[in-house]
Protein backbone atom coordinates (compact mmCIF):
# COMPACT_ATOMS: atom_id res chain seq x y z
CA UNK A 1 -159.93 -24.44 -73.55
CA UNK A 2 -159.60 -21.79 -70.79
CA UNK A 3 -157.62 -24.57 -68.79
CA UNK A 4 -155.33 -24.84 -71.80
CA UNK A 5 -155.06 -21.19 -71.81
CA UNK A 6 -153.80 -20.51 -68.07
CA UNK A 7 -151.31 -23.02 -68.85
CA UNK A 8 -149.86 -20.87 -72.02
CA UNK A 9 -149.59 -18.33 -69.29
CA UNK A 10 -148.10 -19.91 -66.68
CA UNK A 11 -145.57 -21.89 -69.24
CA UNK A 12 -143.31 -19.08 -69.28
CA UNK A 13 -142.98 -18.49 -65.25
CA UNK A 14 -142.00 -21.65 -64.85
CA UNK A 15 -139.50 -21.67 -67.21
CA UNK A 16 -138.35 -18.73 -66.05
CA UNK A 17 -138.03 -20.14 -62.41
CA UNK A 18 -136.00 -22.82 -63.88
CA UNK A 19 -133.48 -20.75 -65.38
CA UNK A 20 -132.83 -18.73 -62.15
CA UNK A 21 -132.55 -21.65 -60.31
CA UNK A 22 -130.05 -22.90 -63.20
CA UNK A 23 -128.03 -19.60 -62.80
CA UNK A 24 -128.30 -19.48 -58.72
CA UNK A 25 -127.09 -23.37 -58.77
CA UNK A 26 -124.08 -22.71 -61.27
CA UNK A 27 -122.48 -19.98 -58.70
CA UNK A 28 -118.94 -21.56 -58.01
CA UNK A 29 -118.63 -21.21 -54.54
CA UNK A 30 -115.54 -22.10 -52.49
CA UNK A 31 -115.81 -25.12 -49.92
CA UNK A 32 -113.51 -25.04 -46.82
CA UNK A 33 -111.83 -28.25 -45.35
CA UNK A 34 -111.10 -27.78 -41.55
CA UNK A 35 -108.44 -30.21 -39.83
CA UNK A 36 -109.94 -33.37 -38.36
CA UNK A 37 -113.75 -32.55 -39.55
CA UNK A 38 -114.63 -34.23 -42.50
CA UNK A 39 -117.68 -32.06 -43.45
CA UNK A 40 -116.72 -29.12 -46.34
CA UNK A 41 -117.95 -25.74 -44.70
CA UNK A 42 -118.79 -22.50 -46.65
CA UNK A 43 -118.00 -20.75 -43.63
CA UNK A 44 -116.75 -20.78 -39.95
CA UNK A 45 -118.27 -19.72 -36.80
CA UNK A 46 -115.81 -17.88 -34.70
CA UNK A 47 -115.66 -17.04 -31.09
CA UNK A 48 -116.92 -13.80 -29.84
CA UNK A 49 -114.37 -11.08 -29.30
CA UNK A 50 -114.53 -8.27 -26.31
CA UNK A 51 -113.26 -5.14 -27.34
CA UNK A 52 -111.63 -4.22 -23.93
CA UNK A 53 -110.50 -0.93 -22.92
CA UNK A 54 -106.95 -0.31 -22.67
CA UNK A 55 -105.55 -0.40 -19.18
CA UNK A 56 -104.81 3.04 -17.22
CA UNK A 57 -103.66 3.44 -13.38
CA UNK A 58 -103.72 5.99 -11.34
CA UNK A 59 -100.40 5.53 -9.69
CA UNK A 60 -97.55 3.29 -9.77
CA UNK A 61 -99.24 1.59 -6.48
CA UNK A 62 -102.35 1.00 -8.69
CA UNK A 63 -100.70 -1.06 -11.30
CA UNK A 64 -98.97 -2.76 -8.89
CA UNK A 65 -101.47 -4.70 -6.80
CA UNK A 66 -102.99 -4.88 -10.42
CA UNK A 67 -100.49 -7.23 -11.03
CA UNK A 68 -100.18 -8.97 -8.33
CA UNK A 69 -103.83 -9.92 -8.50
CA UNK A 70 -103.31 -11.00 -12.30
CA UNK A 71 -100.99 -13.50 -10.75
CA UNK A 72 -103.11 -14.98 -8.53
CA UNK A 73 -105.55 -15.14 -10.49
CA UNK A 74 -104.31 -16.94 -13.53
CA UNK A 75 -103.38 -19.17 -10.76
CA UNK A 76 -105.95 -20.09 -9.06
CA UNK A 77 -108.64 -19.96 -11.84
CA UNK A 78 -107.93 -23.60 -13.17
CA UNK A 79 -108.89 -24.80 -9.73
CA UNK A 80 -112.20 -23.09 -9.86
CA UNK A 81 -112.79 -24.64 -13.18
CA UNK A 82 -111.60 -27.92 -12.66
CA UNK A 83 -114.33 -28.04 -9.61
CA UNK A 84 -117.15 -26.80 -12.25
CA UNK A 85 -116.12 -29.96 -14.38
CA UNK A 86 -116.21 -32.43 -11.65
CA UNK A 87 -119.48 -30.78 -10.03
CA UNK A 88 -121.44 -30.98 -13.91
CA UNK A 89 -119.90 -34.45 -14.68
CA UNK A 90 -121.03 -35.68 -10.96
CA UNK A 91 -124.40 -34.04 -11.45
CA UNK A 92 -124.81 -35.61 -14.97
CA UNK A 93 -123.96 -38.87 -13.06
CA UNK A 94 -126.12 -38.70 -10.10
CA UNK A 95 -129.29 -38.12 -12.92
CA UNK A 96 -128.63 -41.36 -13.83
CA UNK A 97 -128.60 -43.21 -10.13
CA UNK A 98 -132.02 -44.67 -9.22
CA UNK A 99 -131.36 -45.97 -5.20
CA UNK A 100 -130.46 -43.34 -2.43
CA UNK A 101 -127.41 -46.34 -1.86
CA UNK A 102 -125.79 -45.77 -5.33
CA UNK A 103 -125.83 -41.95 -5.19
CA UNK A 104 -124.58 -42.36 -1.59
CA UNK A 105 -121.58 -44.03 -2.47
CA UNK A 106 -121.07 -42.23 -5.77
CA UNK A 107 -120.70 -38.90 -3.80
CA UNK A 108 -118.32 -40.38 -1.15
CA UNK A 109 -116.25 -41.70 -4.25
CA UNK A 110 -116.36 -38.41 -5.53
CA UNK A 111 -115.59 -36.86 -2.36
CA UNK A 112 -112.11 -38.61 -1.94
CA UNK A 113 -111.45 -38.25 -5.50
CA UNK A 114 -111.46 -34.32 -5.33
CA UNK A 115 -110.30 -34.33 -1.94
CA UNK A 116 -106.95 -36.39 -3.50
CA UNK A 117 -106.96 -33.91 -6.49
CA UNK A 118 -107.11 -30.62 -4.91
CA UNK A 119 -105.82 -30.93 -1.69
CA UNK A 120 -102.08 -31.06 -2.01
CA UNK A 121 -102.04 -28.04 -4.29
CA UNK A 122 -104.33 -25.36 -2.52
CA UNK A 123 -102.62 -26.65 0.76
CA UNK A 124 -99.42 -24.50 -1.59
CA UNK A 125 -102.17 -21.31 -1.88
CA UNK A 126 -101.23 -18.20 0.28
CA UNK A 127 -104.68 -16.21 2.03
CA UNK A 128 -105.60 -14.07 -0.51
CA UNK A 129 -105.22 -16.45 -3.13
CA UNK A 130 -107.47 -19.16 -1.29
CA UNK A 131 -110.02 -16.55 -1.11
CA UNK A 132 -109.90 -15.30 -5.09
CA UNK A 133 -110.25 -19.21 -5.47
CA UNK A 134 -113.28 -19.01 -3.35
CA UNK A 135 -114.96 -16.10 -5.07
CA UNK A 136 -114.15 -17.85 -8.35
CA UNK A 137 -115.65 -21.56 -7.23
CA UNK A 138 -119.03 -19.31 -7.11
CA UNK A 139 -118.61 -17.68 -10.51
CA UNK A 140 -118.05 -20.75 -12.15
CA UNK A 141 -120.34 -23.09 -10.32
CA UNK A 142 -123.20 -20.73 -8.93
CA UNK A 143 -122.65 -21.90 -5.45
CA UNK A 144 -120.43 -21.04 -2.63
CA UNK A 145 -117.74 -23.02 -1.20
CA UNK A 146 -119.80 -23.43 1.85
CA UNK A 147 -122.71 -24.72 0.45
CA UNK A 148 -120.60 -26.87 -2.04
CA UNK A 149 -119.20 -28.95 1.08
CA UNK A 150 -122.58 -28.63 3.13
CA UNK A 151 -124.15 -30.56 -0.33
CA UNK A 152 -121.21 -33.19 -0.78
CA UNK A 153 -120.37 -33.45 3.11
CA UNK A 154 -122.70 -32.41 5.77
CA UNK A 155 -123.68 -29.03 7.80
CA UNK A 156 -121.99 -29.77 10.24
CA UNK A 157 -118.44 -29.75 8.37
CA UNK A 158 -119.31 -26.74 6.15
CA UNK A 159 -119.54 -25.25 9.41
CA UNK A 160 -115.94 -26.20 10.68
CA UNK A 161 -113.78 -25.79 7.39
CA UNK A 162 -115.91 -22.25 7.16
CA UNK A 163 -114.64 -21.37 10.95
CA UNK A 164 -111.26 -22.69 10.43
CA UNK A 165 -111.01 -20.75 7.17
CA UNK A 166 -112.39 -17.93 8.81
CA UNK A 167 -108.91 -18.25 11.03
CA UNK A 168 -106.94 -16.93 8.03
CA UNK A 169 -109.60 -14.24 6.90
CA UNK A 170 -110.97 -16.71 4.74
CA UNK A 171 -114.70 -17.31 4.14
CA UNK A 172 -116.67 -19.88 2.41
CA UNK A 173 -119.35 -18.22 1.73
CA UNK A 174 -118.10 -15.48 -0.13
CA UNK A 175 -119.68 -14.48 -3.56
CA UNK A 176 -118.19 -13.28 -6.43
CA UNK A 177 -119.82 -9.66 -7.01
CA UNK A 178 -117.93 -8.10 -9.45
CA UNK A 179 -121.30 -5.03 -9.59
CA UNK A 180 -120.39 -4.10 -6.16
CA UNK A 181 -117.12 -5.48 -5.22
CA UNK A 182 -114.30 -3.50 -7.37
CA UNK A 183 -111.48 -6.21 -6.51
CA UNK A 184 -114.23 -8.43 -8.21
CA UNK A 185 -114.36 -6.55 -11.03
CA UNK A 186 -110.88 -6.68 -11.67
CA UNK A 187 -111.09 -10.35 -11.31
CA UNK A 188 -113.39 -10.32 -14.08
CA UNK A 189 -111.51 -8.04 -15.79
CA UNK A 190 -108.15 -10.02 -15.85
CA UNK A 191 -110.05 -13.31 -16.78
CA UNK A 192 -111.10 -11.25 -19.97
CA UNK A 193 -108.23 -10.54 -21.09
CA UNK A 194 -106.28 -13.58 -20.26
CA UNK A 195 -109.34 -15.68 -21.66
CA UNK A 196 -108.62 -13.75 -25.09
CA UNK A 197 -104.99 -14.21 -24.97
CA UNK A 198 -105.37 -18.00 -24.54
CA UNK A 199 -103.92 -17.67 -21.16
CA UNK A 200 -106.79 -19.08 -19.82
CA UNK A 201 -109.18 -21.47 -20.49
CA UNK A 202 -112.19 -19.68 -21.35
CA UNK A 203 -115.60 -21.32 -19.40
CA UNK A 204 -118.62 -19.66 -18.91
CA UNK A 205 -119.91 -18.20 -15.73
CA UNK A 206 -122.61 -20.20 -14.04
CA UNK A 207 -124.53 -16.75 -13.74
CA UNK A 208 -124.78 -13.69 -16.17
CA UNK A 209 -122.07 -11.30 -16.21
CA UNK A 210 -122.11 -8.30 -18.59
CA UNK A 211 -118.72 -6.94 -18.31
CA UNK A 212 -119.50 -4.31 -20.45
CA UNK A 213 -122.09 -2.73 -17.70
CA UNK A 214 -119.36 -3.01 -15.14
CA UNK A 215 -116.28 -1.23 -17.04
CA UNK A 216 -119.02 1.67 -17.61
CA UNK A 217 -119.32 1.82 -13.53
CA UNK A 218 -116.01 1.01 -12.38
CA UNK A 219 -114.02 2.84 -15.20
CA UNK A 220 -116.42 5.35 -16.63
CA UNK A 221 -118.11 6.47 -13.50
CA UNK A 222 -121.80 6.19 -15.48
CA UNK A 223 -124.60 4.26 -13.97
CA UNK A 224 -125.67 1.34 -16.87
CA UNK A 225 -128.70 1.78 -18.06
């Protein structure tokens, strides 16, 4: 009898689960069809916007070599990328490669394929621009120039195409340091903007950049917390 009696009680609850799950089920709700995925979405994930601050120069020199490092950057950028791609996709590859011979012969194919693909083109790039592509190889792949060659080629060559470099004030084994490097910053400050215009192909940095933190020092003269 008391068994009978808790389930009088509990009759109505569940009934009364029931209907709000009736009511919650009958909200209409409006399915979205994007182009080429065949999956109805109730909403979209969009990419993260920067609010950026609005550009200011001190002088007409200022905006100028602003400028002309917005050029070469846009420029040279796809390069830096392009190297990111092949260095993941070789990487990927290599994980796969059991015998020292295979990987051995991979990496020389490799070699000559972004030796074929690159060279002709940055042979084109004045000094400063070979250097911004430099700085940028290490943003995008977390490793120098230098130590890009000394991994796919050996020491010995790193060396030479760092010491022939160096011949047109170019060095390998430059870093990109936008914290304590302004030109740097306003590397990372044009790739910003240009990757929110669509200029640009946006691809992450191999390391953590918080551009935020660096407008406060180089703009706003305050120390980040």
């Amino acid at each position: 009898m008391n068994y009978l009696k808790y389930i009088f009680l509990l009759f109505p609850l569940v009934l009364l689960a029931q209907e709000l799950e009736t009511v919650k089920d009958s909200i209409p709700r409006e399915y979205l069809i994007i182009e080429g995925d065949s999956v109805p979405r109730v909403t979209i994930d969009l990419d993260e916007v920067m609010l950026l601050h609005r550009l200011k120069f001190d002088s007409k020199q200022q905006r100028i070599r602003y400028l002309i490092l917005r050029r070469k950057t846009i420029k040279v950028y796809p390069y830096a990328k392009l190297a990111a791609d092949r260095l993941d996709s070789m990487n990927q590859r290599m994980a796969t490669l059991k015998r020292a011979r295979d990987k051995k012969r991979y990496t020389k194919r490799v070699q000559k394929y972004i030796e074929g693909e690159f060279s002709d083109e940055l042979k084109k790039l004045t000094r400063t621009e070979g250097q911004i592509l430099v700085k940028l190889i290490h943003r995008q792949t977390g490793t120098t120039a230098f130590d890009l060659i000394k991994e796919l080629r050996s020491g010995w060559r790193a060396f030479w195409y760092n010491t022939t470099a160096s011949m047109f004030d170019i060095s390998l084994k430059r870093e990109f340091d936008p914290l304590n490097e302004k030109e740097d910053y306003l590397i990372e400050d044009i790739l910003q903007r240009n990757f929110q215009s669509g200029v640009l192909e946006r691809q992450k940095s191999a390391f953590k950049i918080d551009f935020y933190d660096l407008t406060e020092k180089w703009i706003y003269n305050k120390t980040p917390e």
